[in-house]
C-alpha atoms as a PDB file:
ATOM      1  CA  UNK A   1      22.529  36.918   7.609  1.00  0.00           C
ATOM      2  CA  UNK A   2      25.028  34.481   6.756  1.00  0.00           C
ATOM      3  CA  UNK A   3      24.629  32.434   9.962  1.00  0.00           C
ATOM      4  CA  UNK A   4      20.705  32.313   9.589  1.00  0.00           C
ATOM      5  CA  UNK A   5      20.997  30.699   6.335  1.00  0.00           C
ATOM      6  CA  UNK A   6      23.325  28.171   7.220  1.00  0.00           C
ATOM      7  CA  UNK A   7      21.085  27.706  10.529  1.00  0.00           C
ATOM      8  CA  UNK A   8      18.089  27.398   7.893  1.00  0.00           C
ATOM      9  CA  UNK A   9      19.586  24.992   5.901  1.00  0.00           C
ATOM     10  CA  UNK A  10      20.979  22.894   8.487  1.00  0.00           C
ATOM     11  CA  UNK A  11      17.452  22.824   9.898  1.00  0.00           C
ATOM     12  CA  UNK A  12      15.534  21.923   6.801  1.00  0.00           C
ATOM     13  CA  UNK A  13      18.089  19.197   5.848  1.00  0.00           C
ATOM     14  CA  UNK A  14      17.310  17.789   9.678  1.00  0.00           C
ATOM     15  CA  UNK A  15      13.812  17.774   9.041  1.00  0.00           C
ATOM     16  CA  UNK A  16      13.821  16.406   5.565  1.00  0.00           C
ATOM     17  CA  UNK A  17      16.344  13.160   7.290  1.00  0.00           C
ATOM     18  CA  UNK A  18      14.041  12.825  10.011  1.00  0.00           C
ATOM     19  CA  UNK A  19      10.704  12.882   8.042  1.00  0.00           C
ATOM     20  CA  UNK A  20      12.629  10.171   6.018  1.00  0.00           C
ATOM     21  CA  UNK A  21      14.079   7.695   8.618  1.00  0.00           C
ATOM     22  CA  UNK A  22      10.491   8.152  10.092  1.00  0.00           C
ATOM     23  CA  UNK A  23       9.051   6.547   7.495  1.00  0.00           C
ATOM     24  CA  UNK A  24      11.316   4.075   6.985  1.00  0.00           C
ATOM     25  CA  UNK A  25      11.122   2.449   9.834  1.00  0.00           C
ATOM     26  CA  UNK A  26       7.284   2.867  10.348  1.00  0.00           C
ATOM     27  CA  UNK A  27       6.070  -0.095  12.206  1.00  0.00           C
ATOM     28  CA  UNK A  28       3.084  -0.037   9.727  1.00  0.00           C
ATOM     29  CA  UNK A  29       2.850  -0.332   5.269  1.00  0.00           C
ATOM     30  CA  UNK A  30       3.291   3.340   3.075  1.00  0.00           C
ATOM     31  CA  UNK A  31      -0.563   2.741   2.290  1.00  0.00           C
ATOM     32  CA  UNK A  32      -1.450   1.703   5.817  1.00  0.00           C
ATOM     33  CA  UNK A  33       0.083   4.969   6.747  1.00  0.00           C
ATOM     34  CA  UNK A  34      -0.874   7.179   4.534  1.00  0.00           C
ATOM     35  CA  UNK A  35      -4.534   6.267   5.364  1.00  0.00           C
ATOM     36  CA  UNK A  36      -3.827   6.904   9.032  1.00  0.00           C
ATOM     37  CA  UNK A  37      -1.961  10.571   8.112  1.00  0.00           C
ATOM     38  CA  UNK A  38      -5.571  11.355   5.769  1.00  0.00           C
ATOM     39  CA  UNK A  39      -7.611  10.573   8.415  1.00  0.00           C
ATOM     40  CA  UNK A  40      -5.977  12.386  11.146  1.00  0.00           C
ATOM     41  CA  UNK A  41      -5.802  14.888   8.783  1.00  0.00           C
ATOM     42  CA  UNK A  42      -9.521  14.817   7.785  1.00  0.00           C
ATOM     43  CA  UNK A  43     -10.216  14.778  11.584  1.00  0.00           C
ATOM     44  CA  UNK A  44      -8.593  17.782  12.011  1.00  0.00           C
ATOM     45  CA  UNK A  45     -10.038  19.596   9.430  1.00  0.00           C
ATOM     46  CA  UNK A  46     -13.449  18.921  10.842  1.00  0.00           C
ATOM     47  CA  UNK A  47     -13.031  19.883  13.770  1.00  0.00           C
ATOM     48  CA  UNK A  48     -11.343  23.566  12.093  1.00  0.00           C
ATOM     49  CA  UNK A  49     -14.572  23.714  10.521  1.00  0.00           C
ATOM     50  CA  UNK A  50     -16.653  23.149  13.656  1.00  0.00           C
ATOM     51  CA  UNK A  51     -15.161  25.516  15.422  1.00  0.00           C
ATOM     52  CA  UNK A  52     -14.835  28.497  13.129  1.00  0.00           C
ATOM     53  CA  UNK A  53     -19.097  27.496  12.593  1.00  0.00           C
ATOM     54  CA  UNK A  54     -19.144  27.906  16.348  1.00  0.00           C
ATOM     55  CA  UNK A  55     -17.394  31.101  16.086  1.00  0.00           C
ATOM     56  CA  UNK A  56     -19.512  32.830  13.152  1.00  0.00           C
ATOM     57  CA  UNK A  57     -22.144  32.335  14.768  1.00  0.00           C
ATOM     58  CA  UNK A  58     -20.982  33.938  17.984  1.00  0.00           C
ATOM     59  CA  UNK A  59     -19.904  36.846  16.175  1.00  0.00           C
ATOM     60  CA  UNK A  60     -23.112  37.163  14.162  1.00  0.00           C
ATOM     61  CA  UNK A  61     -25.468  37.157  17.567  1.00  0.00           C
ATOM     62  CA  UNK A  62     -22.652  39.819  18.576  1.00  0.00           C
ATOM     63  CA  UNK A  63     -23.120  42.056  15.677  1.00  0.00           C
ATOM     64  CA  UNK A  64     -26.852  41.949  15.861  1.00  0.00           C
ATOM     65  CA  UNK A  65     -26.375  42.984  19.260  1.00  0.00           C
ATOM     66  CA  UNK A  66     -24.631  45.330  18.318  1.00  0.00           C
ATOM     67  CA  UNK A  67     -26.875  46.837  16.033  1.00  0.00           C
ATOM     68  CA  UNK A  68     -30.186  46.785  17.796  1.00  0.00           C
ATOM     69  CA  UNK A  69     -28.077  48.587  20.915  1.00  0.00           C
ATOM     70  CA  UNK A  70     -27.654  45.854  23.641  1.00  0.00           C
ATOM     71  CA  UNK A  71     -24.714  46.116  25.345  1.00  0.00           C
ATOM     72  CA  UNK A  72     -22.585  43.001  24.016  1.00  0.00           C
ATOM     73  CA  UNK A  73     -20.857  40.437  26.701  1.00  0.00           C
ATOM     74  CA  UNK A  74     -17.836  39.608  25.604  1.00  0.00           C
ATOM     75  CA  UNK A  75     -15.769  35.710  27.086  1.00  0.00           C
ATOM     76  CA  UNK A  76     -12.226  35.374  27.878  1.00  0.00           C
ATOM     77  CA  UNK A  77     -10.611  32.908  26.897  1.00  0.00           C
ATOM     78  CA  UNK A  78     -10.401  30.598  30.278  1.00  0.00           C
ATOM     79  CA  UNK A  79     -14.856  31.101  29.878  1.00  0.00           C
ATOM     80  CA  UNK A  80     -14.338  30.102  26.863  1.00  0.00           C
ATOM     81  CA  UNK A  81     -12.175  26.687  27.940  1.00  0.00           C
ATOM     82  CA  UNK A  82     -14.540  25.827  30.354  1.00  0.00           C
ATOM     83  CA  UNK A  83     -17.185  25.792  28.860  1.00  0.00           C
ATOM     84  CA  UNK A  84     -16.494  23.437  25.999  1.00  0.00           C
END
């Protein structure tokens, strides 16, 4: 148990330097940055929210499928892929 904190620690102190030297030498301004990070962030968060709408509705059709007795068709995940 020892070893795993020590590994633990080690690691977060690694991250912690490198998340610092990263933005120290950052080719770009702290607010020039931190807009980029908030969009990229914002981006992402939109396209979460796409794609769990996408989802719910997938699963709703499926449960009224369900429900009125059709047999329900279910995709894999490479149908799934190739399709979007």
């Amino acid at each position: 148990m020892r070893k795993f904190f020590v590994f633990l620690v080690g690691f977060l102190v690694g991250v912690w330097t490198g998340g610092m030297l990263s933005l120290l030498f950052a080719p770009e301004s702290g607010s020039e940055l931190q807009l980029r990070i908030r969009e990229g962030v914002d981006e992402l968060v939109k396209e979460g929210r796409s794609a769990a709408e996408i989802r719910r509705h997938e699963l709703e059709n499926q449960l009224e499928s369900f429900k009125q007795g059709r047999p329900i068709i279910l995709q894999t995940v490479d149908e799934t892929v190739e399709t979007a």
